[in-house]
Protein backbone atom coordinates (compact mmCIF):
# COMPACT_ATOMS: atom_id res chain seq x y z
CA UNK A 1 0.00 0.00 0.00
CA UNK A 2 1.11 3.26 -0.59
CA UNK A 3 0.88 4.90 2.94
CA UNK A 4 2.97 1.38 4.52
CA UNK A 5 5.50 2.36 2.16
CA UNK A 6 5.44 6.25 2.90
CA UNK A 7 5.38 5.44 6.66
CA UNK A 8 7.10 2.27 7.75
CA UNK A 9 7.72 3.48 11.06
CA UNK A 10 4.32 4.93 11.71
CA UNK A 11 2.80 1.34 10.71
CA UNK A 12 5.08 -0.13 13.70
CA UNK A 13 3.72 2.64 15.83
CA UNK A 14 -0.20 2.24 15.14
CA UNK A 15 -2.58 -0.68 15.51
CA UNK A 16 -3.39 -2.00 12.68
CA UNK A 17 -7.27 -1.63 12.87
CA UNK A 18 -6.62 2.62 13.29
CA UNK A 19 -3.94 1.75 10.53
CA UNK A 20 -5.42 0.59 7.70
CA UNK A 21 -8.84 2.61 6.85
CA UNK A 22 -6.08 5.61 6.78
CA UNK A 23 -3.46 4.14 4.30
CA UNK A 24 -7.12 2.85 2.31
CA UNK A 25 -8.29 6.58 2.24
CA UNK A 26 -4.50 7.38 0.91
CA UNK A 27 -5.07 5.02 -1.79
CA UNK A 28 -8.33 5.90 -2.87
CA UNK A 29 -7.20 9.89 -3.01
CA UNK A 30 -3.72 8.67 -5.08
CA UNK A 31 -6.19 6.18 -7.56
CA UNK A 32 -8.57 9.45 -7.78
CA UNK A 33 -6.18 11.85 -9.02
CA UNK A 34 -3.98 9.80 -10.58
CA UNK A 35 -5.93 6.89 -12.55
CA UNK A 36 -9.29 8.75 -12.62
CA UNK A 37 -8.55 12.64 -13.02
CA UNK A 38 -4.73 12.90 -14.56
CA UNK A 39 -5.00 9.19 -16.10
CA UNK A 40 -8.57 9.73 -17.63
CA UNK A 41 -7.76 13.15 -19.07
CA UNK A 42 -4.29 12.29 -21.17
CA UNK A 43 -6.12 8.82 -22.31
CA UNK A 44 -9.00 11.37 -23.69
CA UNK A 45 -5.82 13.44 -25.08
CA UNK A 46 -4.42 10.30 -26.58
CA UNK A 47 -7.47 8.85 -28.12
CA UNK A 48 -8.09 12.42 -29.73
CA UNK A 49 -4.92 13.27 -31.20
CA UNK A 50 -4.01 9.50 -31.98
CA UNK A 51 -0.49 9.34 -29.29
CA UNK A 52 -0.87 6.00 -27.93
CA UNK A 53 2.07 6.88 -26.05
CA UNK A 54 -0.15 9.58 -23.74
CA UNK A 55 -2.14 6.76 -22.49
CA UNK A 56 0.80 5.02 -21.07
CA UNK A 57 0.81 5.07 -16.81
CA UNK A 58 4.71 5.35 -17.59
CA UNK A 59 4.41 9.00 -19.35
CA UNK A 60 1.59 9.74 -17.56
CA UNK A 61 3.44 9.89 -14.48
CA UNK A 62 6.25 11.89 -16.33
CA UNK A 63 4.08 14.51 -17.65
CA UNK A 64 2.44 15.01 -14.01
CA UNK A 65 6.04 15.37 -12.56
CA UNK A 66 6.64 17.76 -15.08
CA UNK A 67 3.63 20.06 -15.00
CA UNK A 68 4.17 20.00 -10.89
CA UNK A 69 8.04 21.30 -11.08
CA UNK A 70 6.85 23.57 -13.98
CA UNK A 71 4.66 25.45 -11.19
CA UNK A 72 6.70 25.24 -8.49
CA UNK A 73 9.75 26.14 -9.89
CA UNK A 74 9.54 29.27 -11.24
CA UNK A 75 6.72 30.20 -8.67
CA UNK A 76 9.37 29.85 -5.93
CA UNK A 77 11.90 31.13 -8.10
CA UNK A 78 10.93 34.58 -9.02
CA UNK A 79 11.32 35.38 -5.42
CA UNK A 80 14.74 34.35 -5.49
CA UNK A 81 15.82 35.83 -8.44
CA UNK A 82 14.62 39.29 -7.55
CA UNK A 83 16.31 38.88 -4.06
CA UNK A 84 19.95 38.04 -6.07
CA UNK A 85 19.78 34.29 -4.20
CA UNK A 86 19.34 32.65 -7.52
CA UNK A 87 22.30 29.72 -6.39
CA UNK A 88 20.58 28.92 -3.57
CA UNK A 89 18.88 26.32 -5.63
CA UNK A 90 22.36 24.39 -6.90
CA UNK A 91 23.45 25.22 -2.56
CA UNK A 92 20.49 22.72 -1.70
CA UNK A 93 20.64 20.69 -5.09
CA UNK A 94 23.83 19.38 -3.39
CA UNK A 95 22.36 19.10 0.42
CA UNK A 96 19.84 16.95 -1.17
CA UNK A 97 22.42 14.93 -3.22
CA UNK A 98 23.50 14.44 0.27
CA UNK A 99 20.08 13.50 2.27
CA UNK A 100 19.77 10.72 -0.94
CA UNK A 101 23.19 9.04 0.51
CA UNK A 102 22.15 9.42 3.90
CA UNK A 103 18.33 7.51 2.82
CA UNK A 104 20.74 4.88 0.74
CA UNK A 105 23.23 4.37 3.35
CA UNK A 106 20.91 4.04 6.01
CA UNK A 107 18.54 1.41 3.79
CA UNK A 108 22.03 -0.21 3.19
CA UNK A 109 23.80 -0.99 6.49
CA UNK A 110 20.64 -1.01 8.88
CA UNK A 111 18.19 -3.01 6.30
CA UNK A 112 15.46 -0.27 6.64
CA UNK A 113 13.04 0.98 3.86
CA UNK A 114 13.27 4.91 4.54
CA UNK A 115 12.40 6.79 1.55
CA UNK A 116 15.64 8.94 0.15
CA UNK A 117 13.10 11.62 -0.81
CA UNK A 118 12.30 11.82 2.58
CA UNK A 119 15.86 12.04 4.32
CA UNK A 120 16.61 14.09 1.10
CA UNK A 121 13.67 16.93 2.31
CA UNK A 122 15.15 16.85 5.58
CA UNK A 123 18.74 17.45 5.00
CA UNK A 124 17.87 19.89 2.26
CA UNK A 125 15.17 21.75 4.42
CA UNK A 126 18.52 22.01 7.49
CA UNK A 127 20.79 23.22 5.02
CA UNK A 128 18.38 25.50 3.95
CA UNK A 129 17.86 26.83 7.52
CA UNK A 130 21.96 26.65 7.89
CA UNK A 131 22.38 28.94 5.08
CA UNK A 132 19.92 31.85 6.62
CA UNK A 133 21.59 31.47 9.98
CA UNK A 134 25.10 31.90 8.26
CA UNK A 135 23.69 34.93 6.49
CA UNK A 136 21.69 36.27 9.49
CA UNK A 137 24.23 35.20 12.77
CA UNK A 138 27.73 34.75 11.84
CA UNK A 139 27.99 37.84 9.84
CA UNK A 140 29.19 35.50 6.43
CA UNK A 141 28.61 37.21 2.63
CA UNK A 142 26.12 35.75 1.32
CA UNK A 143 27.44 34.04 -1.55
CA UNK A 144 30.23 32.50 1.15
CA UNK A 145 27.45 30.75 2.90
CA UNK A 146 26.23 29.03 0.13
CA UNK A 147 29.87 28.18 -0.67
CA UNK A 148 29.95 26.62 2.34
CA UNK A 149 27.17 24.66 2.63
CA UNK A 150 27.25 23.47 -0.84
CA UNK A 151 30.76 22.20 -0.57
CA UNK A 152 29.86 20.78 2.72
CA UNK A 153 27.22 18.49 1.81
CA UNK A 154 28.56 17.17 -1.33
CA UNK A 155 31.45 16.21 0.43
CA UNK A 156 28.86 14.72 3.35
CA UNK A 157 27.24 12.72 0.04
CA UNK A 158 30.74 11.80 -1.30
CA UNK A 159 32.03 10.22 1.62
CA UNK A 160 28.61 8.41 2.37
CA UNK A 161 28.60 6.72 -1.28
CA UNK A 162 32.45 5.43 -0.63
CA UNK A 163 31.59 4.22 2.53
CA UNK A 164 29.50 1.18 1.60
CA UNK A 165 32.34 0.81 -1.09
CA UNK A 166 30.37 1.77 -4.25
CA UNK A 167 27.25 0.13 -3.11
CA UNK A 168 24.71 2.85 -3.61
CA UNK A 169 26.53 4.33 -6.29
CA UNK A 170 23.89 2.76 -8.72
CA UNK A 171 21.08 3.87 -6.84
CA UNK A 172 22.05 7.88 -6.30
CA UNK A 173 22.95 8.00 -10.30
CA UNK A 174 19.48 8.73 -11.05
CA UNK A 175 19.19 11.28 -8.88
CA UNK A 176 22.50 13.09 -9.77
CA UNK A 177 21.44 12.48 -13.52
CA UNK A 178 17.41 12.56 -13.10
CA UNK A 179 15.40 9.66 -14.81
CA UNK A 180 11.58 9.13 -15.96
CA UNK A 181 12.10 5.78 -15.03
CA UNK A 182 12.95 7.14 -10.84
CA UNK A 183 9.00 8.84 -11.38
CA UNK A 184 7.28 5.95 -9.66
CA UNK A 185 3.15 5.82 -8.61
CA UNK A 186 4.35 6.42 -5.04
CA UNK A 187 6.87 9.31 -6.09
CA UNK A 188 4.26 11.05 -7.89
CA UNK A 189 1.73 11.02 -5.55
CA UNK A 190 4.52 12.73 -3.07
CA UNK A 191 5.33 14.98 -5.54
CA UNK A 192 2.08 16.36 -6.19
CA UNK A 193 1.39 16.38 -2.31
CA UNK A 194 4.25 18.89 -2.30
CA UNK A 195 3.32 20.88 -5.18
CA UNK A 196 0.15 21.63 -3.91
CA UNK A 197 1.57 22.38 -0.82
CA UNK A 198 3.91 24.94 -2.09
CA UNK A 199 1.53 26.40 -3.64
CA UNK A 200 -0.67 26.97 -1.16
CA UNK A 201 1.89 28.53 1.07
CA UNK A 202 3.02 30.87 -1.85
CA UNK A 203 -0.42 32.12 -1.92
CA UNK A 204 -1.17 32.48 1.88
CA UNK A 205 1.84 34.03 2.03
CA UNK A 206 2.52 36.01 -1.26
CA UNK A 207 2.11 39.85 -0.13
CA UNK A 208 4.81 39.47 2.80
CA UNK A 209 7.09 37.38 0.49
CA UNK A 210 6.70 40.05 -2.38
CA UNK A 211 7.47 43.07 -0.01
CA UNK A 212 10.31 41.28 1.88
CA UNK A 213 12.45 40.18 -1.38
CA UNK A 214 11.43 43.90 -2.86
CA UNK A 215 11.89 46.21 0.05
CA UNK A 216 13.20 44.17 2.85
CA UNK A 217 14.03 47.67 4.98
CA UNK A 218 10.52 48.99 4.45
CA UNK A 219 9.14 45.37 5.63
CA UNK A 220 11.08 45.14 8.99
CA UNK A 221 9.89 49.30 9.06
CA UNK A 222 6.47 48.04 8.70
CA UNK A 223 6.78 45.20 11.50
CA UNK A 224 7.21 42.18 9.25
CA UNK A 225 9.45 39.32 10.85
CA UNK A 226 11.58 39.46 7.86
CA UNK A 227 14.10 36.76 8.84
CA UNK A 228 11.13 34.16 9.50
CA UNK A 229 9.75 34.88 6.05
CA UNK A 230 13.39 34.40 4.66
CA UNK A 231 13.19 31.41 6.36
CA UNK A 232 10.41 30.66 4.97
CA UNK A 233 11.37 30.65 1.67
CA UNK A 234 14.18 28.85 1.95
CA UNK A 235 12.76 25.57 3.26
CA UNK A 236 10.27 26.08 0.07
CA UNK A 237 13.39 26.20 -2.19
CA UNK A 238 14.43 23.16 -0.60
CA UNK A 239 10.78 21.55 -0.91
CA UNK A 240 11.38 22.97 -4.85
CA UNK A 241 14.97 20.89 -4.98
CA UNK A 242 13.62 17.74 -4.14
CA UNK A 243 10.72 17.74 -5.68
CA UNK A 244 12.38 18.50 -9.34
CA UNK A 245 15.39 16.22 -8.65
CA UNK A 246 13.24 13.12 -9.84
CA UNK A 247 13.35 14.22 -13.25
CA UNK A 248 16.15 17.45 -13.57
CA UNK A 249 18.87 15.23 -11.28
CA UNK A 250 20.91 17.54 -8.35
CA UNK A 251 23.20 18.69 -10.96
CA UNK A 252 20.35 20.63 -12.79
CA UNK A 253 17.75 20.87 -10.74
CA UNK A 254 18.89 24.71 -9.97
CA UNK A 255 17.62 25.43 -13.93
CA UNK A 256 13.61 25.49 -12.90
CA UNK A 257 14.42 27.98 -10.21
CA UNK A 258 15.94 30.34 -12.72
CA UNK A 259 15.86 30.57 -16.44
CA UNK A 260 11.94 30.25 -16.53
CA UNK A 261 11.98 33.40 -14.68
CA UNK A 262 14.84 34.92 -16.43
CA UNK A 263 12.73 34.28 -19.58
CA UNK A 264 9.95 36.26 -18.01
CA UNK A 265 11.99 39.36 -17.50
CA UNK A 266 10.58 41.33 -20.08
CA UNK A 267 6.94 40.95 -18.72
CA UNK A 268 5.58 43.99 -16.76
CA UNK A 269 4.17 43.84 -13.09
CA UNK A 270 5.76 40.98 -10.66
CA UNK A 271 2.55 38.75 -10.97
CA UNK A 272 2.06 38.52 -14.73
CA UNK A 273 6.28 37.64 -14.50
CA UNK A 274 5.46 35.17 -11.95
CA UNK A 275 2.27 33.79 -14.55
CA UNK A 276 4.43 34.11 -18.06
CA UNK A 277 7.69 32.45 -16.07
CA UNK A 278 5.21 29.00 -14.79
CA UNK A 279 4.18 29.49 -18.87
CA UNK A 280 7.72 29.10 -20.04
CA UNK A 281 8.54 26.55 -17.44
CA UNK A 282 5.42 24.29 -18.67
CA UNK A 283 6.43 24.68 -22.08
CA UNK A 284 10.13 23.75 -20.83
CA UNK A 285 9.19 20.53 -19.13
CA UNK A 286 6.45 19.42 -21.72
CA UNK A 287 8.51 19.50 -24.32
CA UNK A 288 11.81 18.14 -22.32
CA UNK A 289 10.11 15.55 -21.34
CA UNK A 290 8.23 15.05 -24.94
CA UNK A 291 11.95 15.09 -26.45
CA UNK A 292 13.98 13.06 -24.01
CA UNK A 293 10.92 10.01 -24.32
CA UNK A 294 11.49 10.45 -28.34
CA UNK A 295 15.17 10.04 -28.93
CA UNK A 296 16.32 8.69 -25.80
CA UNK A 297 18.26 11.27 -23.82
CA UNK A 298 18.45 12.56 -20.42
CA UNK A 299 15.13 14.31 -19.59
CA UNK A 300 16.87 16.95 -17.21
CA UNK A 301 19.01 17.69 -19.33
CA UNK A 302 16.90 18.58 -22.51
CA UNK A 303 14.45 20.18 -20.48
CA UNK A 304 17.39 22.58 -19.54
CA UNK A 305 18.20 23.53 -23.26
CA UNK A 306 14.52 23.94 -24.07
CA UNK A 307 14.40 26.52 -21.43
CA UNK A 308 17.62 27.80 -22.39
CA UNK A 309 15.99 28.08 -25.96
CA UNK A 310 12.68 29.79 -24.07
CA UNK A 311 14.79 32.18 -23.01
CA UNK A 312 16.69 33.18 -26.19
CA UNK A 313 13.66 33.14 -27.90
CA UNK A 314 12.03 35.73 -25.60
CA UNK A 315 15.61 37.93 -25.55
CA UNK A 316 15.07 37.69 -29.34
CA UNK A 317 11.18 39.02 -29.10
CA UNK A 318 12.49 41.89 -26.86
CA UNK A 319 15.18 43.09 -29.25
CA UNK A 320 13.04 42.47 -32.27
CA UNK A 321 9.99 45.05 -30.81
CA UNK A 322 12.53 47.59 -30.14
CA UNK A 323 13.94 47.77 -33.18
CA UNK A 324 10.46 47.74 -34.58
């Protein structure tokens, strides 16, 4: 079931009868939205247009992963790009590289089944926590805290991946590299669990976030707890991370934080930026994914040159109307 799997240790904690109507009413909600909602609609879309291949539970998991980082990317990512923390994304990329050899490792030598997106959200959400209290406390540049923590875990990921001599090495590749294949039933029903909760906190939360990244004095003027909201939004960057990671892999995963939104520049008024840069991330992943399934290739890493395309083409659009 998918809840036992979620929550080993919470299935050793509970009796079974309080147990299993909850991990039934999990399964039920993941079969809803992903057999009868997401499922149903791309099998329409594939009977209509005549792509078998959209009626496959394989890409339909892939193009759900991808719509979910196309949101959450760039919707996280505008704030971060306006507040010049744009590497803050590779900084936990590599934190979560290292929560993934933590998950292995522990799996490994102790015979457990914790999930390495779990121990990867944890680790990622601390560093991201670490880096705000090296910014905020210890009087470090900015830029030098993210050095620091990045280099840190990495080498925290490194040395966990030699210790079981090579033994997880196969398992962490996807997740330096990013795969379809890693986008299981149970990963995208966590994935989706996250998106929608990142989304929901963006909007609760937008008006503070927006006048903290654009006038941070004026918001601790106005009585705003500025360093909880940067707080904040760096555990969502980290919720970002390893979300995307299934597909984009650590060593891209930064990409969906940035160059959607960098594509967006030349879009008036911080919302409609926010709206065109989720656009050009859609288009990004859709067609990523679309490409990478077609000749065989990395999926992270043709989803980074469609964006990278997105964004020349809308450089090109600017330069053209001004000539004009």
């Amino acid at each position: 079931m998918v809840a036992a799997s979620l929550l080993p240790s919470l299935a050793l904690a509970t009796p079974a009868d309080g147990f299993v109507p909850l991990a039934t009413a999990v399964d039920r909600a993941v079969d809803l939205v992903l057999d009868d909602v997401w499922g149903t609609a791309l099998d329409v879309l594939a009977a209509a247009t005549g792509i078998e291949i959209l009626a496959s539970p394989f890409i339909q998991r892939a193009y759900l992963a991808a719509v979910c980082i196309a949101v959450i990317g760039p919707l996280v990512g505008s704030f971060l790009v306006h507040r010049e923390m744009a590497m803050i994304g590779d900084t936990l990329a590599h934190s979560a590289f290292a929560g993934v050899a933590a998950g292995l490792f522990v799996n490994g030598v102790f015979a457990l089944t914790i999930p390495p997106l779990l121990t990867a959200l944890v680790v990622a959400a601390v560093a991201a926590l670490a880096v705000q209290a090296l910014v905020d406390h210890a009087g470090t540049y900015r830029d030098t805290s993210l050095a620091i923590v990045l280099t840190g875990s990495f080498a925290v990921g490194s040395v966990l991946v030699t210790a079981t001599d090579g033994g997880i090495a196969v398992g962490i590749n996807a997740y330096l590299f990013g795969s379809l294949a890693t986008v299981s039933r149970v990963n995208a029903a966590i994935l989706l669990a996250m998106s929608v909760a990142v989304s929901a906190v963006v909007a609760v939360a937008y008006r503070p976030l927006a006048y903290v990244t654009f006038d941070e004095v004026g918001a601790r003027a106005a009585g705003l707890d500025v360093t909880r909201y940067s707080q904040l939004l760096a555990v969502l960057t980290a919720v970002v991370v390893v979300a995307a990671m299934q597909i984009m892999g650590v060593i891209l995963v930064a990409a969906m934080l940035v160059i959607p939104v960098a594509a967006a520049t030349p879009v008036r008024g911080f919302k409609r930026s926010v709206l065109a840069a989720v656009g050009a991330g859609l288009l990004s992943t859709l067609a990523g994914v679309t490409l990478s399934y077609w000749y065989d290739v990395a999926a992270g890493g043709t989803i980074v040159l469609v964006a990278i395309g997105v964004y020349g083409l809308s450089k090109a659009a600017v330069r053209g109307r001004r000539r004009s």
